[in-house]
C-alpha atoms as a PDB file:
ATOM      1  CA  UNK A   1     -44.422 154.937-156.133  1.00  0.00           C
ATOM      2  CA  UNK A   2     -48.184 155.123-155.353  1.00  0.00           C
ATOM      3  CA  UNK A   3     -50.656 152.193-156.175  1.00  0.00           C
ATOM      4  CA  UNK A   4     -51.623 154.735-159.888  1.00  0.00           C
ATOM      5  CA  UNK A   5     -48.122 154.518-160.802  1.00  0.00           C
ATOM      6  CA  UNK A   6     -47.804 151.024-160.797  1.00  0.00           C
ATOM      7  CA  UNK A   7     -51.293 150.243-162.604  1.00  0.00           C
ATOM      8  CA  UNK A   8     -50.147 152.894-165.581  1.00  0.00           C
ATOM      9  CA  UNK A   9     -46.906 150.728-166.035  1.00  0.00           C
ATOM     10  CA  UNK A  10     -48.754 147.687-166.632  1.00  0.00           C
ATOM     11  CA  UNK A  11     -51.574 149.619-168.593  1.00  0.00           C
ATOM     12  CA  UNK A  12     -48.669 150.328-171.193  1.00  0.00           C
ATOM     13  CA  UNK A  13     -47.131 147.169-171.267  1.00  0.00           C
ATOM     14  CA  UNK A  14     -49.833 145.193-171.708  1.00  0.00           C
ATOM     15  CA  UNK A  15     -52.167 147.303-174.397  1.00  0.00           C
ATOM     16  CA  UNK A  16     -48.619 147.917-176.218  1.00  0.00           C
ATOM     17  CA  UNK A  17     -48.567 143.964-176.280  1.00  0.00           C
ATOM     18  CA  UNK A  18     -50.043 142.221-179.404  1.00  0.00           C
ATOM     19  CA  UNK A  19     -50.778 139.120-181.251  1.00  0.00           C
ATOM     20  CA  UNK A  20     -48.573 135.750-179.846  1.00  0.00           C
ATOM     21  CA  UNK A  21     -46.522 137.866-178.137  1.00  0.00           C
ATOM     22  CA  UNK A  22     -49.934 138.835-176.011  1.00  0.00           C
ATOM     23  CA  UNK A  23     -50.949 134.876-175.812  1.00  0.00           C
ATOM     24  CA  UNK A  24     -47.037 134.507-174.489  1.00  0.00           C
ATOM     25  CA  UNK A  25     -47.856 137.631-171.795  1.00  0.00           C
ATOM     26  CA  UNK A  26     -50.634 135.585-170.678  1.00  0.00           C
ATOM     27  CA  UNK A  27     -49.147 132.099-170.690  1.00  0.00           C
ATOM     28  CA  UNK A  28     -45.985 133.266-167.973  1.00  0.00           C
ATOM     29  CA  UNK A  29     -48.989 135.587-165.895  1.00  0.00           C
ATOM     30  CA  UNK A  30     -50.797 131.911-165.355  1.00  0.00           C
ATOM     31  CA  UNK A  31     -47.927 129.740-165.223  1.00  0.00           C
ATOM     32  CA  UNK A  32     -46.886 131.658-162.319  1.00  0.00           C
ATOM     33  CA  UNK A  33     -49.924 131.549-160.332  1.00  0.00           C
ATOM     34  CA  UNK A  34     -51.543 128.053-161.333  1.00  0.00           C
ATOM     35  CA  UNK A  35     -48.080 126.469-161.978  1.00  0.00           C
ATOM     36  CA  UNK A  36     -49.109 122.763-163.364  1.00  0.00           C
ATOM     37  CA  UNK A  37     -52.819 123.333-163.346  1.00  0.00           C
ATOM     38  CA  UNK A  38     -52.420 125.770-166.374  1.00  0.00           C
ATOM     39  CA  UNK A  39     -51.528 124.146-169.725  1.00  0.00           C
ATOM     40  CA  UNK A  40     -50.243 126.215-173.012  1.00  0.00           C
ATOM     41  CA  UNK A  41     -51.834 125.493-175.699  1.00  0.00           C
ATOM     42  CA  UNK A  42     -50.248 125.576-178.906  1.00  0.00           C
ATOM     43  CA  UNK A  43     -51.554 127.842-181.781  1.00  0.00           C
ATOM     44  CA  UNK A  44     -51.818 125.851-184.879  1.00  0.00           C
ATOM     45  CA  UNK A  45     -54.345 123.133-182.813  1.00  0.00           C
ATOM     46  CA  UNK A  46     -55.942 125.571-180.200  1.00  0.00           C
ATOM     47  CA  UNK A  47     -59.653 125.048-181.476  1.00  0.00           C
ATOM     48  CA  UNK A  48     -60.737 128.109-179.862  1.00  0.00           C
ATOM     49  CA  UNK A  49     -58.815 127.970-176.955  1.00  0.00           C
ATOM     50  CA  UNK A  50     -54.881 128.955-176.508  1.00  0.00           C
ATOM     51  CA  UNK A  51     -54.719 128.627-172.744  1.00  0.00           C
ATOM     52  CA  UNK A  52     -56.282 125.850-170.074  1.00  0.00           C
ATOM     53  CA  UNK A  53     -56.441 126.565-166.074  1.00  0.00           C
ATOM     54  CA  UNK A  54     -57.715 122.836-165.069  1.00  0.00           C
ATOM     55  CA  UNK A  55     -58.269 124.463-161.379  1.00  0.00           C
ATOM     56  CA  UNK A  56     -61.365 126.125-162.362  1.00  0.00           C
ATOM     57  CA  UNK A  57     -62.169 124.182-165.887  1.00  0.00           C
ATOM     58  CA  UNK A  58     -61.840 127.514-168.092  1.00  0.00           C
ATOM     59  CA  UNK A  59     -60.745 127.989-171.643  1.00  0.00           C
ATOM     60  CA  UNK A  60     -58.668 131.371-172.494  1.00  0.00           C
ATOM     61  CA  UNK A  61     -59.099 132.645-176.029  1.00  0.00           C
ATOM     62  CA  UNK A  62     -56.742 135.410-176.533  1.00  0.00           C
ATOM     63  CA  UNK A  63     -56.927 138.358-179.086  1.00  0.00           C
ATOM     64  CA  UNK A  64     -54.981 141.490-178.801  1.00  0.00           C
ATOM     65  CA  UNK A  65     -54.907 143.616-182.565  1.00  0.00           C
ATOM     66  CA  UNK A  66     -52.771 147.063-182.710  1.00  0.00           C
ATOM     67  CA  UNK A  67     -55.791 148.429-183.095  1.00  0.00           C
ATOM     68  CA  UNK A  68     -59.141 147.983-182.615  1.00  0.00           C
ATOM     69  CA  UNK A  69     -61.978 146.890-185.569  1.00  0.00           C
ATOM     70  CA  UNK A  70     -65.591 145.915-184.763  1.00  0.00           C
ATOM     71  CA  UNK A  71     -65.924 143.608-187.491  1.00  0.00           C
ATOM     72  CA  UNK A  72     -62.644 141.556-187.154  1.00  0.00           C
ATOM     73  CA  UNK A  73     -63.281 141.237-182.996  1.00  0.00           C
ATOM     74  CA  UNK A  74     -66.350 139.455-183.623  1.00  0.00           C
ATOM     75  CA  UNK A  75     -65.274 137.358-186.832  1.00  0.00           C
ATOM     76  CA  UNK A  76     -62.513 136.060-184.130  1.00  0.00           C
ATOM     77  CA  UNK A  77     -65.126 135.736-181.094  1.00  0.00           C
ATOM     78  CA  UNK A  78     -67.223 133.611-183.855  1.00  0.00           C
ATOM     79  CA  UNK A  79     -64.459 131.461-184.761  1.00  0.00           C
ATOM     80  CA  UNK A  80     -63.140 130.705-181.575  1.00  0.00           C
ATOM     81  CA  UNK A  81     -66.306 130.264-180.000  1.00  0.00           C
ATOM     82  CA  UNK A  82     -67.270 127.988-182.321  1.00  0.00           C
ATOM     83  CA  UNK A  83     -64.353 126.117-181.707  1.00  0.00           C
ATOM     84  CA  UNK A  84     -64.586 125.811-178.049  1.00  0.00           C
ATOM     85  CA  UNK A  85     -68.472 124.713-178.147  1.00  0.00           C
ATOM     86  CA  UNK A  86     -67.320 121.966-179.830  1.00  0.00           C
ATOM     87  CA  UNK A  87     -64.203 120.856-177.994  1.00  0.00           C
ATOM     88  CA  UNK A  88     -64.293 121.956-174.693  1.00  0.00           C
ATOM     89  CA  UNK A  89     -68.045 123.250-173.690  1.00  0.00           C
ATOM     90  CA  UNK A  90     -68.881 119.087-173.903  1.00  0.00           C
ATOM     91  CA  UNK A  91     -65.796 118.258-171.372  1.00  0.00           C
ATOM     92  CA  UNK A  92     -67.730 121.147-168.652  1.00  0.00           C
ATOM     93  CA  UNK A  93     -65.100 124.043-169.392  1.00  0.00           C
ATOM     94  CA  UNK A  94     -66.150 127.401-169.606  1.00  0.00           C
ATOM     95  CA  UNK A  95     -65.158 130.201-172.067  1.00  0.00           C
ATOM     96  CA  UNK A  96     -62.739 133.417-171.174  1.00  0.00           C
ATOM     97  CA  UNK A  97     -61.752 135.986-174.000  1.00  0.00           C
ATOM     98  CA  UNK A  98     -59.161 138.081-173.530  1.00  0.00           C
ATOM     99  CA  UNK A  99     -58.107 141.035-175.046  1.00  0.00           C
ATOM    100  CA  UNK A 100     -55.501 144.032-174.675  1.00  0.00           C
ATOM    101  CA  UNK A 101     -57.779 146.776-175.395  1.00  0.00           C
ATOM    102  CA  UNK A 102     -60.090 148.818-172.727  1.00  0.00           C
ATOM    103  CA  UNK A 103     -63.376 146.944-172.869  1.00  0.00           C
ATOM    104  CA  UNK A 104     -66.959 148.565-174.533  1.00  0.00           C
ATOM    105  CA  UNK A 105     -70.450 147.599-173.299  1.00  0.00           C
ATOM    106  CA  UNK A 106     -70.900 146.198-177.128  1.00  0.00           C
ATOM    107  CA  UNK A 107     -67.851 143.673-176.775  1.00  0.00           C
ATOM    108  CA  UNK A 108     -69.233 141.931-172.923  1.00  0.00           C
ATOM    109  CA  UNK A 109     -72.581 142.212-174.499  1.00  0.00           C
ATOM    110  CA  UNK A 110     -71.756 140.469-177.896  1.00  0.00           C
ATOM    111  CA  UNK A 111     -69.569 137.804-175.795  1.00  0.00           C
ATOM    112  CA  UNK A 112     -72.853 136.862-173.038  1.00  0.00           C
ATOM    113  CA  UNK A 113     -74.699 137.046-176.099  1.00  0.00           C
ATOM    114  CA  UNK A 114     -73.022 133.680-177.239  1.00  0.00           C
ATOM    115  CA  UNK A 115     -73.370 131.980-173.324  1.00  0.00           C
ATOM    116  CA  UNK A 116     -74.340 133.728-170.283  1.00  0.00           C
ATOM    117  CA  UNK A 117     -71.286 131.835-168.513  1.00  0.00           C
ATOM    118  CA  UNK A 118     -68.844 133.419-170.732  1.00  0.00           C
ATOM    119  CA  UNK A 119     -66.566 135.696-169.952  1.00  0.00           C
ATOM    120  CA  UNK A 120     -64.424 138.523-171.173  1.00  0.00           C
ATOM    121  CA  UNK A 121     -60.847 140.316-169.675  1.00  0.00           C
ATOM    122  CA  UNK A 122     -60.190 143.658-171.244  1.00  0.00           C
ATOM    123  CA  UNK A 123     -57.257 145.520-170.275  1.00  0.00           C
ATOM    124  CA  UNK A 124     -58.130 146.957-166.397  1.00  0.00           C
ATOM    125  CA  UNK A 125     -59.832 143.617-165.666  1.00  0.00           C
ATOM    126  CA  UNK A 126     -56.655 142.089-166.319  1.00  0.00           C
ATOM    127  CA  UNK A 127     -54.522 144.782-163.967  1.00  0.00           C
ATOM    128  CA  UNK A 128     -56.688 144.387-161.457  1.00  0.00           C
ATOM    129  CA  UNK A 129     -56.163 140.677-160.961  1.00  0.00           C
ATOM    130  CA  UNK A 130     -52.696 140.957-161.064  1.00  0.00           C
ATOM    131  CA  UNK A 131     -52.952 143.628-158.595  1.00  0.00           C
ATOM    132  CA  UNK A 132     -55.128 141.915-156.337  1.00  0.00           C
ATOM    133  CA  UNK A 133     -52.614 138.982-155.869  1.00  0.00           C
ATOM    134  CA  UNK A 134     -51.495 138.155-152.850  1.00  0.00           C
ATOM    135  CA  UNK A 135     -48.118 140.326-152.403  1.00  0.00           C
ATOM    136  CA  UNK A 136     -45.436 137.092-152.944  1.00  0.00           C
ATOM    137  CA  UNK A 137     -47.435 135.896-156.555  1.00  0.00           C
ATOM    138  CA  UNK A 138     -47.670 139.544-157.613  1.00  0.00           C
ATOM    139  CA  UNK A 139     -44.223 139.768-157.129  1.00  0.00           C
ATOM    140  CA  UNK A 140     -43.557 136.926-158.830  1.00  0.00           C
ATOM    141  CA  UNK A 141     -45.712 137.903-161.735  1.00  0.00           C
ATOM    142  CA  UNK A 142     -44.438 141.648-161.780  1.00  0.00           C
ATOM    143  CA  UNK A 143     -40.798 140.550-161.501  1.00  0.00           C
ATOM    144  CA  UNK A 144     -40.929 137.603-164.041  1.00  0.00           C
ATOM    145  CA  UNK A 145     -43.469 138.328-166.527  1.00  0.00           C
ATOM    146  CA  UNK A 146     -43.224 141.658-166.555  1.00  0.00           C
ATOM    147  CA  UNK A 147     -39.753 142.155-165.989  1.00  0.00           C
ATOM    148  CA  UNK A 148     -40.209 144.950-163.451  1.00  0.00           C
ATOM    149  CA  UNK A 149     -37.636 146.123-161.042  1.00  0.00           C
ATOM    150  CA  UNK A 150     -37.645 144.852-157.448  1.00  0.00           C
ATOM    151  CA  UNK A 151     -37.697 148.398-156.277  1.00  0.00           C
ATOM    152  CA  UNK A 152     -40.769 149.262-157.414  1.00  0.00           C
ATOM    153  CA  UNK A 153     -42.296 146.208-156.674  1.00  0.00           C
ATOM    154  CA  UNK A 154     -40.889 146.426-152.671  1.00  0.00           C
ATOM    155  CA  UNK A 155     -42.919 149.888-152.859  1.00  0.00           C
ATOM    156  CA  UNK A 156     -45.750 148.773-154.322  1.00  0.00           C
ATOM    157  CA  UNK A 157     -46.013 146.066-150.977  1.00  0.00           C
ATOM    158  CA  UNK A 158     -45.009 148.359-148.357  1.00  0.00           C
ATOM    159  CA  UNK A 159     -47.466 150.925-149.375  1.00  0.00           C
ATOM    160  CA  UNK A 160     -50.075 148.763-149.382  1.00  0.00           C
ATOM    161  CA  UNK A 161     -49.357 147.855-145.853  1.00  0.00           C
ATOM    162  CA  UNK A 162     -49.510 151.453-144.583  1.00  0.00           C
ATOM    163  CA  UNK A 163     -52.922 151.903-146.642  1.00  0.00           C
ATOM    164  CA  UNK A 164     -54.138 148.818-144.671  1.00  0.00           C
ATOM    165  CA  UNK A 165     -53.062 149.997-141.763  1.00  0.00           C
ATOM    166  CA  UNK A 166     -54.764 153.580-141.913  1.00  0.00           C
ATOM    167  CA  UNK A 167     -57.513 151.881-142.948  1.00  0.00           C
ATOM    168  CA  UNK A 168     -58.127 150.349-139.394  1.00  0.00           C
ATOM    169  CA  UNK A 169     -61.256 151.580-137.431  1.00  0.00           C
ATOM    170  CA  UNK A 170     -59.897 154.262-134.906  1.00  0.00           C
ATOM    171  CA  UNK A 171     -59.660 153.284-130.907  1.00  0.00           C
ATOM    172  CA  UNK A 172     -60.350 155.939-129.007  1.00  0.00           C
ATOM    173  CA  UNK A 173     -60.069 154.059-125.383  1.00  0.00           C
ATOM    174  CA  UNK A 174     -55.840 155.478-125.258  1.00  0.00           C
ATOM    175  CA  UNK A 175     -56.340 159.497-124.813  1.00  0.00           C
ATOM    176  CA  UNK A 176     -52.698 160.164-123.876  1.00  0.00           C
ATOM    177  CA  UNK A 177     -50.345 159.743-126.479  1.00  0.00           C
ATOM    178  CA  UNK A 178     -46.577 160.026-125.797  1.00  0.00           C
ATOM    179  CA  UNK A 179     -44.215 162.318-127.267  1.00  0.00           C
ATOM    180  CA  UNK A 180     -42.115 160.699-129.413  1.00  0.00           C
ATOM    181  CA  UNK A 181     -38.744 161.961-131.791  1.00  0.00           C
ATOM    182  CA  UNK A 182     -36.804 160.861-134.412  1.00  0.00           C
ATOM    183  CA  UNK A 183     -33.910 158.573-133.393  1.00  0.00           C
ATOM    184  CA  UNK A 184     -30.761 158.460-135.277  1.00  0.00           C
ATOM    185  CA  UNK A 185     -29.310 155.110-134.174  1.00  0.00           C
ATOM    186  CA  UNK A 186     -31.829 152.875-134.621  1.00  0.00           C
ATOM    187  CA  UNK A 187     -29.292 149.807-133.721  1.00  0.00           C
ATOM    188  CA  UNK A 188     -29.129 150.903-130.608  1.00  0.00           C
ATOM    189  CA  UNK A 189     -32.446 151.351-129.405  1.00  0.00           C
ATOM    190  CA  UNK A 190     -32.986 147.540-130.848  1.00  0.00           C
ATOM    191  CA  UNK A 191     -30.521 146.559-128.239  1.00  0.00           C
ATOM    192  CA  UNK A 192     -32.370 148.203-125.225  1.00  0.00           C
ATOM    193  CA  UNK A 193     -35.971 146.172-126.406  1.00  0.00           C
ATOM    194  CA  UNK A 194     -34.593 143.089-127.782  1.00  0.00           C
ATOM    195  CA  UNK A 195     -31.544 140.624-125.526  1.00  0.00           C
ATOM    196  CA  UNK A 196     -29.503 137.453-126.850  1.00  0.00           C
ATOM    197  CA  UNK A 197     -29.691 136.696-130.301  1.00  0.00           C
ATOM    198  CA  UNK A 198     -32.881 137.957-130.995  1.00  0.00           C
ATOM    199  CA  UNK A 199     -31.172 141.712-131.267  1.00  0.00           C
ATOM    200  CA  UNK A 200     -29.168 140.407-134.396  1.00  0.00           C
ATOM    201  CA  UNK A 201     -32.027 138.559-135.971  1.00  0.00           C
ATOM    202  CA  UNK A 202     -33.851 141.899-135.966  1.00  0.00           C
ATOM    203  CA  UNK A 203     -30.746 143.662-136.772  1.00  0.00           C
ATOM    204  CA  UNK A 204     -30.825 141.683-140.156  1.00  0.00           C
ATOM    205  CA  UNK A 205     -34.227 142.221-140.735  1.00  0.00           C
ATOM    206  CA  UNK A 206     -33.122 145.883-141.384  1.00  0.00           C
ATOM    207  CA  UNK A 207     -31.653 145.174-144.705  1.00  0.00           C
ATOM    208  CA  UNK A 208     -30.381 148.781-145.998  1.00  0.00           C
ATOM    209  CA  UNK A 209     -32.370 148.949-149.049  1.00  0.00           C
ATOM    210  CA  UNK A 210     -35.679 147.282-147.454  1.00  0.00           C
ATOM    211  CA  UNK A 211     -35.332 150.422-145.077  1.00  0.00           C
ATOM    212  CA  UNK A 212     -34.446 152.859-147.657  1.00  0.00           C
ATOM    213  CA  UNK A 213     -37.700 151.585-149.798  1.00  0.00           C
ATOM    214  CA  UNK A 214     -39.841 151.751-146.698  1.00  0.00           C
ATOM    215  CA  UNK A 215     -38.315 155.444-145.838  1.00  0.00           C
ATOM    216  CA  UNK A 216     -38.788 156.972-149.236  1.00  0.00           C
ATOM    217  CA  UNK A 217     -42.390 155.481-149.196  1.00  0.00           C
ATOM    218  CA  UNK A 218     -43.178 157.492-145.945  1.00  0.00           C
ATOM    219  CA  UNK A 219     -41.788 160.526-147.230  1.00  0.00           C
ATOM    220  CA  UNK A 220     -44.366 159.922-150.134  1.00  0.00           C
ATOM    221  CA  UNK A 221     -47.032 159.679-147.814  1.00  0.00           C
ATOM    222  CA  UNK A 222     -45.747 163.191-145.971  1.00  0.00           C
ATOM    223  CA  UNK A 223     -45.183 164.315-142.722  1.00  0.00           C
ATOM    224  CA  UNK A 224     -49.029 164.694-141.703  1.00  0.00           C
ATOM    225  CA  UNK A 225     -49.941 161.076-142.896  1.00  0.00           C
ATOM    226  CA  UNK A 226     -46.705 159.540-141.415  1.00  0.00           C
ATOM    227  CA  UNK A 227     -47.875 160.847-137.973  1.00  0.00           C
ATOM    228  CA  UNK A 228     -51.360 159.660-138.087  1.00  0.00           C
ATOM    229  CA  UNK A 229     -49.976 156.244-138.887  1.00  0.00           C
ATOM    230  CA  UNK A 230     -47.640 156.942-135.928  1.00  0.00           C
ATOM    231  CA  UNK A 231     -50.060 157.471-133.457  1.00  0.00           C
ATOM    232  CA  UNK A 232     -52.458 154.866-135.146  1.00  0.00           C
ATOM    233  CA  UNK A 233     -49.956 152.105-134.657  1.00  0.00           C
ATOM    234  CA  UNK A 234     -48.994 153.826-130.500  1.00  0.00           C
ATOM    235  CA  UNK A 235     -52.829 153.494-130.154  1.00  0.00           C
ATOM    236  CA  UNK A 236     -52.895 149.486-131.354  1.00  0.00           C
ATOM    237  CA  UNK A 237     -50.057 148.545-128.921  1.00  0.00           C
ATOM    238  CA  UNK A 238     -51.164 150.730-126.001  1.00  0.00           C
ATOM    239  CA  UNK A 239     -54.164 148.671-125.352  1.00  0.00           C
ATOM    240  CA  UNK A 240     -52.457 145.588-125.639  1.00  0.00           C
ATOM    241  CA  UNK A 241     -51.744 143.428-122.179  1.00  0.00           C
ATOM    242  CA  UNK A 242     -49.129 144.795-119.975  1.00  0.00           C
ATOM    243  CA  UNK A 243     -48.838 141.452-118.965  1.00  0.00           C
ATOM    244  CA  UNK A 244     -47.167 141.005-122.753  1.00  0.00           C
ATOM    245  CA  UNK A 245     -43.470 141.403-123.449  1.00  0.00           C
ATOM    246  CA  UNK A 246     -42.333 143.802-126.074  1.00  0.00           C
ATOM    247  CA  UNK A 247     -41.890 140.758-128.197  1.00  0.00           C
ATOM    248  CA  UNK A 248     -45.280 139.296-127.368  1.00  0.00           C
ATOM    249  CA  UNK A 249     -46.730 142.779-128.396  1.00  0.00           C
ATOM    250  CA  UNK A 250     -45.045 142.899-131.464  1.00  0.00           C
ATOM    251  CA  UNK A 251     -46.276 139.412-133.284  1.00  0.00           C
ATOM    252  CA  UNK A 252     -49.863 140.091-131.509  1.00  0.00           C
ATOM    253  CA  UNK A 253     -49.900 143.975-133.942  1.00  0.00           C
ATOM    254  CA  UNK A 254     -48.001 141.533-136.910  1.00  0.00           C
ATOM    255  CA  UNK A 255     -50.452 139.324-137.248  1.00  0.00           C
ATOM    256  CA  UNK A 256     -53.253 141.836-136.752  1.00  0.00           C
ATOM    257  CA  UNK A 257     -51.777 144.059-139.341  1.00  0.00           C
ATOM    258  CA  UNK A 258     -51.646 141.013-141.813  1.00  0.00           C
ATOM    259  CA  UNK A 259     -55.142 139.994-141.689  1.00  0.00           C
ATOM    260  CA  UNK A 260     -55.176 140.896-145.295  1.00  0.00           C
ATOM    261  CA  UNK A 261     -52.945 137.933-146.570  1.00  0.00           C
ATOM    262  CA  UNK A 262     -52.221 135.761-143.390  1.00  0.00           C
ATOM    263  CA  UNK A 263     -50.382 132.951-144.835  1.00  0.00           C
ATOM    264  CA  UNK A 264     -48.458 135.511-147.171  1.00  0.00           C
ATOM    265  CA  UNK A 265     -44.634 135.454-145.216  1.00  0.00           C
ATOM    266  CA  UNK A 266     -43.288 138.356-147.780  1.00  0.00           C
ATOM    267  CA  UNK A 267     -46.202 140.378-146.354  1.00  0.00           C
ATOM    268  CA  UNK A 268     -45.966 139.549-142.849  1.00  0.00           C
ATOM    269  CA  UNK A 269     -42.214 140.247-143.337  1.00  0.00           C
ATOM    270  CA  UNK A 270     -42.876 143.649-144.421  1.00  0.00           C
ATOM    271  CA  UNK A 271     -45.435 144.661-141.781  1.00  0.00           C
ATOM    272  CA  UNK A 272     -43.057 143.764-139.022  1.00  0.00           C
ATOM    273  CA  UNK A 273     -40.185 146.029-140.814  1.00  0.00           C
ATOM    274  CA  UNK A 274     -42.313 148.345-141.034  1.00  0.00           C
ATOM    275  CA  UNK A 275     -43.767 148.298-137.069  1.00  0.00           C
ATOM    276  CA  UNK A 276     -40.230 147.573-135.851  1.00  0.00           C
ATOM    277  CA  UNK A 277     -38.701 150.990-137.722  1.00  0.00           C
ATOM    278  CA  UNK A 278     -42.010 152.867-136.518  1.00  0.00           C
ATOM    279  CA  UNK A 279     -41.298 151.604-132.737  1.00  0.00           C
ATOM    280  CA  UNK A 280     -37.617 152.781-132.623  1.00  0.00           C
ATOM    281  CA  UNK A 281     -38.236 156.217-134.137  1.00  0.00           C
ATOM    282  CA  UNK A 282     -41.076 156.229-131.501  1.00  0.00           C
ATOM    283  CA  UNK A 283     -39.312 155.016-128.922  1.00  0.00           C
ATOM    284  CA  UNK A 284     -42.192 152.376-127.885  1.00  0.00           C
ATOM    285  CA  UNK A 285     -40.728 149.752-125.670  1.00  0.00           C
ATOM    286  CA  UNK A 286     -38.035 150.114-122.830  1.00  0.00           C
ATOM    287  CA  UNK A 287     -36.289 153.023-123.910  1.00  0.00           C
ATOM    288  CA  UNK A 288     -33.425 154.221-121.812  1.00  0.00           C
ATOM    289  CA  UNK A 289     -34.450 157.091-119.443  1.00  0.00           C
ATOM    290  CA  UNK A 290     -38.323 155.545-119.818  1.00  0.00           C
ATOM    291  CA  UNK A 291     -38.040 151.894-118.408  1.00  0.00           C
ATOM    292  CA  UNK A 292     -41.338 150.290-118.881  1.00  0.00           C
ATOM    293  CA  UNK A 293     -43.338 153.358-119.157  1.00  0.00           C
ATOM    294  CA  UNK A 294     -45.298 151.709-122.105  1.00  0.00           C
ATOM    295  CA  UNK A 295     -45.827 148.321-120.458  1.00  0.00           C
ATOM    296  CA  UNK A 296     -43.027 146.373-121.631  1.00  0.00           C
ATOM    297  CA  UNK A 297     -40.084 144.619-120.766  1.00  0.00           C
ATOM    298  CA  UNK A 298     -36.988 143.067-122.451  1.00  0.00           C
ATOM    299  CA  UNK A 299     -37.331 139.771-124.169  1.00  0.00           C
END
């Protein structure tokens, strides 16, 4: 499942959402990622506002019709605006609407009319905050408030990763690449790079369906993709100290490849499944019949 995919899920589920059942949609997104700093708001007492996030003093008002009508969007922009000027705008909180529909220049134009500080969420502005979360709250949020199987959220994660990966500026300084094959027994190549009871902590790490998600992503990527992230990765460790263990190497290429969400573990997690299936396939590290060819020795 590519990144498209994902974002046309939530694009139905959300603008096939309506009315309280919208405002509920909203209230378990927020929950999740503010956790006490947002406050529900109950409907018949809202005046103009039906969610709070005290973290960055902004009012949610929340309207999401079946279907669209100019006139009855801006009688409920009007009435909840009003409200909030006079409730919240004197206690320094600013105003968000938020709406199921795909936004039109006239709707953000008619909302700034009423205060340049105002804001307005249509339907993709919403997606894309929920898809620029870091990986364990969009998890959380994809799992729990939209109910979403695990598998395609572990998909979602690890093909971000590769993405990120690829992404990486190109070194050119390694001009020799080795040859590399697929290995069957993956297992056992773990116990020629890893020694003592680090070779069944990594052994764990290769949970069956964590490495069946990761293998089926690949395969969506194709052959010619999976190679240039291959060599991409071969290139990243080859320039690395020799004066590094195999283990050294691996957390130095971890952490680089998680710059994107460094204190995210489920990320970090992910990336170093990902390297440590890429190295054994590629037999990087002291393979038998190759000692240290690449630099390293066991841990």
């Amino acid at each position: 499942m590519n990144r498209e995919t994902l974002r046309a899920i939530l694009k139905s589920q959300i603008s096939y959402t309506y009315g309280i059942n919208f405002n509920q949609l909203i209230d378990a997104i927020f929950f999740i990622i503010y956790k006490d700093k947002y406050i529900s708001v109950k409907q018949k007492r809202d005046l103009g506002c039906d969610g709070i996030i005290e973290s960055t003093k902004i009012c949610l008002a929340c309207y999401a019709p079946e279907t669209f009508n100019k006139r009855k969007f801006k009688e409920k922009v009007n009435e909840d605006f009003e409200k909030y000027e006079k409730n919240y705008k004197p206690l320094g909180y600013k105003w968000r609407f938020m709406t199921n529909k795909e936004l039109l220049g006239s709707m953000i134009t008619y909302i700034k009319d009423k205060d340049v500080d105002n804001e307005i969420w249509g339907l993709n502005e919403l997606i894309n905050f929920i898809l620029n979360l870091r990986p364990s709250a969009r998890r959380e949020v994809l799992l729990e408030a939209f109910q979403l199987s695990p598998e395609l959220i572990e998909y979602d994660i690890i093909e971000e990763i590769i993405e990120e990966i690829m992404k990486l500026e190109e070194n050119n300084s390694v001009q020799v690449l080795p040859k590399y094959e697929l290995v069957d027994d993956i297992f056992e190549k773990i116990e020629i790079n890893f020694t003592g009871e680090d070779i069944e902590i990594v052994k764990r790490k290769f949970k069956f369906e964590h490495v069946g998600y990761l293998e089926k992503s690949l395969k969506n990527f194709g052959d010619k993709y999976t190679n240039g992230l291959k060599f991409k990765i071969l290139r990243e460790y080859q320039i690395l100290s020799d004066s590094l263990t195999f283990k050294e190497k691996l957390y130095e290429l971890i952490n680089k490849f998680s710059s994107k969400y460094p204190n995210d573990d489920d990320y970090k997690n992910k990336v170093e499944l990902i390297l440590l299936y890429l190295f054994e396939q590629c037999l990087i590290g002291e393979k038998s019949g190759q000692g240290g060819k690449y630099g390293t020795t066991r841990t």
